[in-house]
N, C-alpha and C. Protein backbone atom coordinates (compact mmCIF):
# COMPACT_ATOMS: atom_id res chain seq x y z
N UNK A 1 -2.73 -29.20 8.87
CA UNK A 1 -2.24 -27.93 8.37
C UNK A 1 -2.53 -26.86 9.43
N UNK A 2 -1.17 -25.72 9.90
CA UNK A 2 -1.51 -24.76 10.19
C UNK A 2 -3.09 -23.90 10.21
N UNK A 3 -3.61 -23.64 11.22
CA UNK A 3 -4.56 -22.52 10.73
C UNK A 3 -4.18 -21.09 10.15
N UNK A 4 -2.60 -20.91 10.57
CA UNK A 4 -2.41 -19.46 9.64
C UNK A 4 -2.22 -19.97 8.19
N UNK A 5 -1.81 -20.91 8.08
CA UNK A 5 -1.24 -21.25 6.51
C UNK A 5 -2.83 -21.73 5.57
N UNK A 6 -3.69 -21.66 6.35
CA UNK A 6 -5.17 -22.13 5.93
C UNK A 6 -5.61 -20.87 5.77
N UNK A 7 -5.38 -20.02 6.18
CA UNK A 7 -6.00 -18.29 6.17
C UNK A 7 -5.02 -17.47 4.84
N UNK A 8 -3.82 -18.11 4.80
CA UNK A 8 -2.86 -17.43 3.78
C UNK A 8 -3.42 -17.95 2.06
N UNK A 9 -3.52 -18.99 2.42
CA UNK A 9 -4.11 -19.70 1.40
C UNK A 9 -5.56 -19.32 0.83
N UNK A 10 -6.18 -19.43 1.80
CA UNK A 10 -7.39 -18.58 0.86
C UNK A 10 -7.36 -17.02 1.09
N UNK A 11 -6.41 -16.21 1.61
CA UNK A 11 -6.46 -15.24 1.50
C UNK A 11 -5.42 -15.04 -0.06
N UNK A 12 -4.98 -15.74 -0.42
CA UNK A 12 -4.48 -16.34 -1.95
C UNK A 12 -5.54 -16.39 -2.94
N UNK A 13 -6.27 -17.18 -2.45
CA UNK A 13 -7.30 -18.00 -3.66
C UNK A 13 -8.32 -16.74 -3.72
N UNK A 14 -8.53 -16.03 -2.39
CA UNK A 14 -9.72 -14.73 -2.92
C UNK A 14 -9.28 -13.33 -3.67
N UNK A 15 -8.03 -13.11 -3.26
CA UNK A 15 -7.72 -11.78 -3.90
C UNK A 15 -6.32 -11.97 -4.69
N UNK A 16 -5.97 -12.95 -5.24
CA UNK A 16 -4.29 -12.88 -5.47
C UNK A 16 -4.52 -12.14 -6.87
N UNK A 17 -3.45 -11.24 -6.88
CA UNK A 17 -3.11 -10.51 -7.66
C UNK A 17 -2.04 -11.07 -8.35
N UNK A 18 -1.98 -12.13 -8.14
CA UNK A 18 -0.59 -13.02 -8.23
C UNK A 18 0.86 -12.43 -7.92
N UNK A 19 0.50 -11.81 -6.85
CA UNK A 19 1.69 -11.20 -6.66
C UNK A 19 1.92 -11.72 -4.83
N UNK A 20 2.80 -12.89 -4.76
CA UNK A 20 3.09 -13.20 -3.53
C UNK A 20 2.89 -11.84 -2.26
N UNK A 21 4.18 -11.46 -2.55
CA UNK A 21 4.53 -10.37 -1.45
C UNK A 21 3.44 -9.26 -1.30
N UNK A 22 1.95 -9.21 -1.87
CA UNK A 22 1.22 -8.53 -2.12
C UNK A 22 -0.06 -9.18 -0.98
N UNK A 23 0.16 -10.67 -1.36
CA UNK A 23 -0.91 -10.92 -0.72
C UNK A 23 -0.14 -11.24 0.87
N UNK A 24 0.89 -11.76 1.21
CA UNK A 24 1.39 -12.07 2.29
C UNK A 24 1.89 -10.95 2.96
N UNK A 25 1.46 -9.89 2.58
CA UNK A 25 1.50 -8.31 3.47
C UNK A 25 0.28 -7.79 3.96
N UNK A 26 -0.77 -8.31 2.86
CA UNK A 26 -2.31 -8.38 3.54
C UNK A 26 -2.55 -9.22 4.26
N UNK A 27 -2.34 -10.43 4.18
CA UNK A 27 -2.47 -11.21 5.65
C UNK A 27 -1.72 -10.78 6.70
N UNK A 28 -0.28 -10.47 6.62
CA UNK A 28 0.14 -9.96 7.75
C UNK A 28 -0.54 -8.94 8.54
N UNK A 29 -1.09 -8.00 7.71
CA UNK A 29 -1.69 -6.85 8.13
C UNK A 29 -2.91 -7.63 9.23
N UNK A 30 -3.88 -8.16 8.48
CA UNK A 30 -4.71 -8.80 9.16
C UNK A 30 -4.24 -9.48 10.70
N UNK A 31 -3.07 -10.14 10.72
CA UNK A 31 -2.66 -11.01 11.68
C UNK A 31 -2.40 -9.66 12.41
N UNK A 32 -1.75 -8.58 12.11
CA UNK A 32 -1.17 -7.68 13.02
C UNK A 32 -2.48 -6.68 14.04
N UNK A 33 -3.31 -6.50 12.85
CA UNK A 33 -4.68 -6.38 13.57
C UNK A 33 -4.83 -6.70 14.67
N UNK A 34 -5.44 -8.43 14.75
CA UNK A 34 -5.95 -9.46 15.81
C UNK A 34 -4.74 -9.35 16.87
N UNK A 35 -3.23 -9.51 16.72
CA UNK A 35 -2.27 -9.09 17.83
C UNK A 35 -2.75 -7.94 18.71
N UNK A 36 -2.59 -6.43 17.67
CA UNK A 36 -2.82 -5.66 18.53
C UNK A 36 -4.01 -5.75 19.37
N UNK A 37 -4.95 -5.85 18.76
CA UNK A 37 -6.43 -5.86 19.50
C UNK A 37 -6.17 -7.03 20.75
N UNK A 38 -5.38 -7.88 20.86
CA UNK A 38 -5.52 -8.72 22.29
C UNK A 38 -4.64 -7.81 23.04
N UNK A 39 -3.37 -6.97 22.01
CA UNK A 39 -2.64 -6.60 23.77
C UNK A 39 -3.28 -4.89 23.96
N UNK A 40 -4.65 -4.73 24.39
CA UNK A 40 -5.40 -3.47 24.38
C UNK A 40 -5.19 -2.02 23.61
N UNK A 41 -5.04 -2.89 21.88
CA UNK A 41 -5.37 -1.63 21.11
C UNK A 41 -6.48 -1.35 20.83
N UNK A 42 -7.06 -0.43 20.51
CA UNK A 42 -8.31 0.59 20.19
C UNK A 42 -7.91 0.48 18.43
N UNK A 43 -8.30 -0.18 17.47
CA UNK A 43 -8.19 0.27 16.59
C UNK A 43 -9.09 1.70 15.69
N UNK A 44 -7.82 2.50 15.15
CA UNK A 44 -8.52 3.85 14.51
C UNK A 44 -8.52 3.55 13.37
N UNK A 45 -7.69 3.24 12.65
CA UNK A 45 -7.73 3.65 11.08
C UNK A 45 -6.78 2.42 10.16
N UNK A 46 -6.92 1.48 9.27
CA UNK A 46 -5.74 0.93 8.77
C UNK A 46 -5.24 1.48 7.08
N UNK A 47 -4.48 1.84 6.49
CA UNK A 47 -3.74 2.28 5.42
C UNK A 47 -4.50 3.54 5.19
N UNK A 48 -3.89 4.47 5.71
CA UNK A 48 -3.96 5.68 6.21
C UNK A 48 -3.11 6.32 4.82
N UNK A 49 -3.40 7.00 3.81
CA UNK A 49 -2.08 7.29 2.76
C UNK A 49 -2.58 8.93 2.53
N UNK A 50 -1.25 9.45 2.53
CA UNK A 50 -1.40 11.22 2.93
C UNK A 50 -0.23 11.52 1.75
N UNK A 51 -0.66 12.40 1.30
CA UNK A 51 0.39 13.30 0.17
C UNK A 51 1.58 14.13 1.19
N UNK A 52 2.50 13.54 1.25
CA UNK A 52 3.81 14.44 1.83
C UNK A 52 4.55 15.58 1.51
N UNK A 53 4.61 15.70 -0.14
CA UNK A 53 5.51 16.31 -0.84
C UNK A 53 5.25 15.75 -1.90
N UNK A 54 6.35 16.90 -2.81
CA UNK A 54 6.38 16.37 -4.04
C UNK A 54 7.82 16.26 -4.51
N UNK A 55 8.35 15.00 -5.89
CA UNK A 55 9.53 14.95 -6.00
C UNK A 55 9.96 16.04 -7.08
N UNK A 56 11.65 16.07 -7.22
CA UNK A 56 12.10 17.12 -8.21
C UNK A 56 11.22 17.53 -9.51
N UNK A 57 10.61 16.53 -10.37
CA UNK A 57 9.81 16.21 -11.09
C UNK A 57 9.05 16.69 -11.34
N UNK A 58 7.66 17.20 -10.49
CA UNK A 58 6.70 17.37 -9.64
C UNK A 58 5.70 16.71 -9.20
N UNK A 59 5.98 15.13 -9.35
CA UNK A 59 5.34 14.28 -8.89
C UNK A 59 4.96 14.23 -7.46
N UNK A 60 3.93 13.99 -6.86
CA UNK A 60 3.67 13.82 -5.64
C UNK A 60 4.07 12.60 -5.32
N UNK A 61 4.33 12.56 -3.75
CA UNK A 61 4.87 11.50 -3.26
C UNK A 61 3.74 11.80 -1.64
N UNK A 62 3.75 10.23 -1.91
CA UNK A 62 2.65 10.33 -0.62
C UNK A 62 3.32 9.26 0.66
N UNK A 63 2.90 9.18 1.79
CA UNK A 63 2.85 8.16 3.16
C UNK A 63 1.85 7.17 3.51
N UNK A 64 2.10 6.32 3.98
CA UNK A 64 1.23 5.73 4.22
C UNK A 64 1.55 5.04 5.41
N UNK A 65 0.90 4.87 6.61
CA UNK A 65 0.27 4.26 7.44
C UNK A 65 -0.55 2.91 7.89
N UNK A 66 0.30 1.82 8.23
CA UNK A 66 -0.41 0.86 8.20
C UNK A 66 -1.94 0.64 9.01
N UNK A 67 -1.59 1.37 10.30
CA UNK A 67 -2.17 0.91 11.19
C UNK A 67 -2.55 1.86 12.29
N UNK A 68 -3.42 2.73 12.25
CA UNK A 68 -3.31 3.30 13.35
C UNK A 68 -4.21 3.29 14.52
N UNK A 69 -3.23 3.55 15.79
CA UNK A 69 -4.66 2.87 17.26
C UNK A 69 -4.21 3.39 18.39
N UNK A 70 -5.45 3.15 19.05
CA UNK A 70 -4.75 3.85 20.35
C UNK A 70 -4.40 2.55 21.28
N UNK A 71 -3.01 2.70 22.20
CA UNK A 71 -2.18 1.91 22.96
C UNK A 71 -3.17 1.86 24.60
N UNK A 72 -4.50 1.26 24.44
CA UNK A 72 -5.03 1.82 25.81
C UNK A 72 -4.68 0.70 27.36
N UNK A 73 -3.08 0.36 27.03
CA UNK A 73 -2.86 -0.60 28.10
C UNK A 73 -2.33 0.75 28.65
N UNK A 74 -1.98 1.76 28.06
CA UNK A 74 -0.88 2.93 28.72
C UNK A 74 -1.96 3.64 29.57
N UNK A 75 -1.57 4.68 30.37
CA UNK A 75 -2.39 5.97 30.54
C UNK A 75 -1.76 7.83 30.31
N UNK A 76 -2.66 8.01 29.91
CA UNK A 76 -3.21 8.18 29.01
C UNK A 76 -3.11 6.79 28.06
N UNK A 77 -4.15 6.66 27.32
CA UNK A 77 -4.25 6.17 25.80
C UNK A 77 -2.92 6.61 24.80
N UNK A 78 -2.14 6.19 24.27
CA UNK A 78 -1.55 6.26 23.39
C UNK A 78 -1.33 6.08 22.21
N UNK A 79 -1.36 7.05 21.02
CA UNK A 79 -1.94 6.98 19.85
C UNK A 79 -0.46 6.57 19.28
N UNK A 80 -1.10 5.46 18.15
CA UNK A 80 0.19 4.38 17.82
C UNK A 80 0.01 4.69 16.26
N UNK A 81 0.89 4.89 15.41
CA UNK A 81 1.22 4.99 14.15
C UNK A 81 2.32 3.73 13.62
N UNK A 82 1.42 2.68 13.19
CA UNK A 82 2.12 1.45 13.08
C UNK A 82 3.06 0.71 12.03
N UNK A 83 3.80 0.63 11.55
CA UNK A 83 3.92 -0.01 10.37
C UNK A 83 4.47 -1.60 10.65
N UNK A 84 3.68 -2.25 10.09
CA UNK A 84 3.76 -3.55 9.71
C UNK A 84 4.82 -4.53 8.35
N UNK A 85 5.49 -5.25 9.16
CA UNK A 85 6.27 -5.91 7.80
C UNK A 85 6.50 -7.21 8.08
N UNK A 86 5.98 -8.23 7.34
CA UNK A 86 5.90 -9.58 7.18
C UNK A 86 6.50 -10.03 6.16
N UNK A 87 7.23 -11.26 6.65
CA UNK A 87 9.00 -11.52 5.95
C UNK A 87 8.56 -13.63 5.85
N UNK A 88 8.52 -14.06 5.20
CA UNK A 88 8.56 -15.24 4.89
C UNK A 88 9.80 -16.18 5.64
N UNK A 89 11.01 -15.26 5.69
CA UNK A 89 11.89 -16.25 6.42
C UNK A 89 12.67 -14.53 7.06
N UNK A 90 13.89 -15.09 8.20
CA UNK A 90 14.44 -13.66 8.88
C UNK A 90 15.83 -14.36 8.73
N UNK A 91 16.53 -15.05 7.50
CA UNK A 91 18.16 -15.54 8.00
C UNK A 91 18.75 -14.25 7.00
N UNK A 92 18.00 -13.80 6.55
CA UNK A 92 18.86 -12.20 5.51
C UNK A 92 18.86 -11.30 6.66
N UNK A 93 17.62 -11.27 7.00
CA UNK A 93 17.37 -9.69 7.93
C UNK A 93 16.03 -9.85 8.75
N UNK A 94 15.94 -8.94 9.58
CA UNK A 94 14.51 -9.43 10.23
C UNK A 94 13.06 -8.18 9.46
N UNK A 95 12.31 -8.69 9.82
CA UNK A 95 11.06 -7.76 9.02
C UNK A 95 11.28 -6.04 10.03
N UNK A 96 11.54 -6.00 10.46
CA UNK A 96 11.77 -4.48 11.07
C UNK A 96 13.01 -4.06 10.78
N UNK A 97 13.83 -4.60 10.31
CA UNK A 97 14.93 -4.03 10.07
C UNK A 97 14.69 -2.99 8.21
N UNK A 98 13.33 -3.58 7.45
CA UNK A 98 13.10 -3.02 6.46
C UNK A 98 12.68 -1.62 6.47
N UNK A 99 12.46 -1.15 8.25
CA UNK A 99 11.67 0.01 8.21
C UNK A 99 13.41 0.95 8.67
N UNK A 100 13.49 1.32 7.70
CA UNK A 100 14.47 2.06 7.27
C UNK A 100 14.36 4.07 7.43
N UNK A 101 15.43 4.79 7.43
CA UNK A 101 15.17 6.01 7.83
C UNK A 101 14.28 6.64 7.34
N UNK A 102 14.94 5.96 5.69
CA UNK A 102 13.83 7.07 5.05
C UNK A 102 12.14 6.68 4.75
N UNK A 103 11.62 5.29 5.35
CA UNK A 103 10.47 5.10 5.62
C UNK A 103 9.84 5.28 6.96
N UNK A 104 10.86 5.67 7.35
CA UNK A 104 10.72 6.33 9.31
C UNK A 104 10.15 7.85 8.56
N UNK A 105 10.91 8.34 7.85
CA UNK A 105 10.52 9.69 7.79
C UNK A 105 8.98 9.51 6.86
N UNK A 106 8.90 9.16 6.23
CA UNK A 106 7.38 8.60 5.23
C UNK A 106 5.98 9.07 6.34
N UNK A 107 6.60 7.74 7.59
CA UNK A 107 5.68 7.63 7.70
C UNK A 107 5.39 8.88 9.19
N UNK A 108 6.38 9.29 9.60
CA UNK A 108 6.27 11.01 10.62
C UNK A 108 5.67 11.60 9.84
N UNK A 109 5.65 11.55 8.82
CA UNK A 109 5.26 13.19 7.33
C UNK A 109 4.07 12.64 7.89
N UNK A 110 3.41 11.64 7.32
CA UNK A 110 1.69 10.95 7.05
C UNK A 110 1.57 10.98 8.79
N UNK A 111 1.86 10.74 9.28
CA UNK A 111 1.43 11.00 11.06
C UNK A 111 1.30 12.35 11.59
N UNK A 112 2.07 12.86 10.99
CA UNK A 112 2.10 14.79 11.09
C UNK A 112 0.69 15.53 10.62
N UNK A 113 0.42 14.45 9.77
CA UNK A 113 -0.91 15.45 9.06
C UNK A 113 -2.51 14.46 9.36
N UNK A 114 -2.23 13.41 9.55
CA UNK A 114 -3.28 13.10 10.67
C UNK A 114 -3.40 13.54 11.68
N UNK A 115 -2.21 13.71 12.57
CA UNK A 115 -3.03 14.35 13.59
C UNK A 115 -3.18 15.87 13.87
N UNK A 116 -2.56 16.83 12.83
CA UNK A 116 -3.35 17.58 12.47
C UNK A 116 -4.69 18.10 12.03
N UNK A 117 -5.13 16.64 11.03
CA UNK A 117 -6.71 16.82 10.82
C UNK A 117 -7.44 16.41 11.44
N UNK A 118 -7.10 15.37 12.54
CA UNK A 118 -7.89 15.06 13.27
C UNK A 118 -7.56 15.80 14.80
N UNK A 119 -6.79 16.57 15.15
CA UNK A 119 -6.93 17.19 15.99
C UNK A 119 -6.88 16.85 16.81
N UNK A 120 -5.35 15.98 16.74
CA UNK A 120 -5.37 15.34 18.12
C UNK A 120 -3.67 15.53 18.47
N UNK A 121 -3.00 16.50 18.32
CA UNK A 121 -1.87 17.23 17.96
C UNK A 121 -1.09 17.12 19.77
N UNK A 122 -2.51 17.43 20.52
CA UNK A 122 -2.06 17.08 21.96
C UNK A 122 -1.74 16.33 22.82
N UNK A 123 -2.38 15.40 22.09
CA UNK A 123 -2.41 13.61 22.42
C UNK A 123 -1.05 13.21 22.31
N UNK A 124 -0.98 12.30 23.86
CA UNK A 124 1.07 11.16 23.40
C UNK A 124 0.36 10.19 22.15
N UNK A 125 1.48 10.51 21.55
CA UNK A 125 1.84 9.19 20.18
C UNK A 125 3.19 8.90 20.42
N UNK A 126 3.47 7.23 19.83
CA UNK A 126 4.52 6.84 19.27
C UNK A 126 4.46 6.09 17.95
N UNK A 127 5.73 5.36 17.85
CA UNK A 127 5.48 5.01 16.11
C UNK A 127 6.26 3.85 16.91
N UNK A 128 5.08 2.41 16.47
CA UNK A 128 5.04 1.51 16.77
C UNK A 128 5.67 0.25 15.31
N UNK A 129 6.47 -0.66 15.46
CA UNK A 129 6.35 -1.30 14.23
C UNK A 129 5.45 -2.93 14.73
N UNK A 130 5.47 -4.27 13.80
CA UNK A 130 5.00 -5.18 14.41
C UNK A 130 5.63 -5.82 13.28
N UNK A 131 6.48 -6.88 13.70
CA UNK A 131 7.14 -7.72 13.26
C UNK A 131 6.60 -9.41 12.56
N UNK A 132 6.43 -10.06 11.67
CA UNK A 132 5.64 -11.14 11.52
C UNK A 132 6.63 -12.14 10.07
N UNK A 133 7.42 -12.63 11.29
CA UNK A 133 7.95 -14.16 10.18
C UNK A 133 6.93 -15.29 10.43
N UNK A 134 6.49 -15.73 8.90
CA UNK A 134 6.14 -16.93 8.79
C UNK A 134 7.03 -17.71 7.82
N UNK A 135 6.94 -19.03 8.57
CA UNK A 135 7.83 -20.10 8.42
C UNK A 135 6.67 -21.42 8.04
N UNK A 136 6.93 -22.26 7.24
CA UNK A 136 6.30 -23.24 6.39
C UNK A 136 5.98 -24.57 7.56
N UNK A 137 7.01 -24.12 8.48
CA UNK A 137 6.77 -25.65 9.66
C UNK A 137 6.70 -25.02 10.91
N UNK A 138 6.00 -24.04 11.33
CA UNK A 138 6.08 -23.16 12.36
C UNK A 138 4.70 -22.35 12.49
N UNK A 139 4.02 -22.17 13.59
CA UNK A 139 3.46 -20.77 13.66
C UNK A 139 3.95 -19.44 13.50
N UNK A 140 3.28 -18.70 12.99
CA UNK A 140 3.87 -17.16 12.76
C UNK A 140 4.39 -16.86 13.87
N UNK A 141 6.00 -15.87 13.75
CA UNK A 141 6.31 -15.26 15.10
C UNK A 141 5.67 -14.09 14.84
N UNK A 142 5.20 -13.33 15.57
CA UNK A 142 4.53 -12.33 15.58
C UNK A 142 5.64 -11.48 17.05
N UNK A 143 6.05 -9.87 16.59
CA UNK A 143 6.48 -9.16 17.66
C UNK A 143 6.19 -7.33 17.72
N UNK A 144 6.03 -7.45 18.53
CA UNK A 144 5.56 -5.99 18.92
C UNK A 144 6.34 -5.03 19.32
N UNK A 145 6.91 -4.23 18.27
CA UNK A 145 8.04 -3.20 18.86
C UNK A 145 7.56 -1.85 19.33
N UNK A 146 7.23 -1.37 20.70
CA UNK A 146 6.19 -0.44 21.01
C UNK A 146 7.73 0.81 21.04
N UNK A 147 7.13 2.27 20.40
CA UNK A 147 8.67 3.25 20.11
C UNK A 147 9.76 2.64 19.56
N UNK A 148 9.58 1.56 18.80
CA UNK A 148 10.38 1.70 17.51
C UNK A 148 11.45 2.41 16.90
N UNK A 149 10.91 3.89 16.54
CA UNK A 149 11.53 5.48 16.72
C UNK A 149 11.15 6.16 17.01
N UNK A 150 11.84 7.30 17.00
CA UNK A 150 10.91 8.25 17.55
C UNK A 150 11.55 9.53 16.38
N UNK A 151 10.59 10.96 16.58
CA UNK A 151 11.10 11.50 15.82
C UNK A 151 12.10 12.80 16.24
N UNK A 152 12.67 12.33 17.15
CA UNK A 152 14.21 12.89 17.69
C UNK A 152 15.38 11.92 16.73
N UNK A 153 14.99 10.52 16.94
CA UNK A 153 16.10 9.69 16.01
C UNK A 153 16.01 10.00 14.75
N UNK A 154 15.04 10.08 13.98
CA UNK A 154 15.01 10.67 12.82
C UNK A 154 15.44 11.45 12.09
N UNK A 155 15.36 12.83 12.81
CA UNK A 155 15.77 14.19 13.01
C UNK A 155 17.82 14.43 12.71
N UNK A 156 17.64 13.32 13.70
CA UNK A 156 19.38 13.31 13.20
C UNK A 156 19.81 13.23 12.27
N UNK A 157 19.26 12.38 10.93
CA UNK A 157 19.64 11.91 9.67
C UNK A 157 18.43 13.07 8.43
N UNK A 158 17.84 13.26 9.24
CA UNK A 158 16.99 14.24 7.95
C UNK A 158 16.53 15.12 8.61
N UNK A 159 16.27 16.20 7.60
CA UNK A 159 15.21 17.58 8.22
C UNK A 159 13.56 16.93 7.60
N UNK A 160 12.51 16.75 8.29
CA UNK A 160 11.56 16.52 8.26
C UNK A 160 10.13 17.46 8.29
């Protein structure tokens, strides 16, 4: 047996909520971790969740942040605002193709106000995604989309 499919599995048996796609987004997360950290991320922060707004309603609506780190293969260091999506199979669509405009904009709002509070407003950032199909007879593909978007592309389709 796989060693990822040995890690999915009891990452099953310890926390399942019985909710597949619940737990195979926390392992991904995990796997996306250990990626970044070999290709010289600095990890800062993981599920980062910030109040954005609120809807017509007056419900709040918040962002969230999978992953955030600094890119220190660059120079300067580059502060990475990540989102992660792990897809069981890619013949519908691929796992980055889920990060969609209006979760592009989600997650600029929740990046806007981190680095506001943390005061790092001066610092280069990009918004990084990380890609992760696992397949039942395969090792995980794991891929690293470094600027992803940016928030000029964004901008085009929404006011932010």
């Amino acid at each position: 047996m796989f060693d990822w499919l040995r890690q999915f599995v009891r990452a099953r048996r310890e926390g399942a909520s019985g909710k597949d796609h619940l737990v195979l987004g926390t392992w991904g997360e995990r796997q996306a971790v250990r990626h970044l950290l070999r290709r010289k991320y600095r990890l800062v922060l993981t599920n980062f969740i910030a109040p954005i707004g609120h809807r017509g309603d007056g419900r709040a609506v918040t962002g969230e942040v999978d992953i955030i780190a600094y890119d220190e293969s660059t120079m300067p260091p580059t502060l990475s605002f990540i989102e992660v999506k792990t897809r069981s199979g890619d013949e519908v669509a691929t796992p980055e193709a889920a990060v969609d405009r209006r979760k592009q904009k989600q997650i600029i709002r929740a990046a806007r106000l981190y680095r506001r509070l943390m005061r790092v407003s001066d610092e280069p950032y990009r918004y990084d995604v990380v890609s992760i199909v696992v397949r039942s007879d395969d090792a995980p593909q794991i891929t690293l989309w470094r600027g992803y978007f940016t928030e000029e592309t964004v901008r085009r389709f929404y006011r932010t």
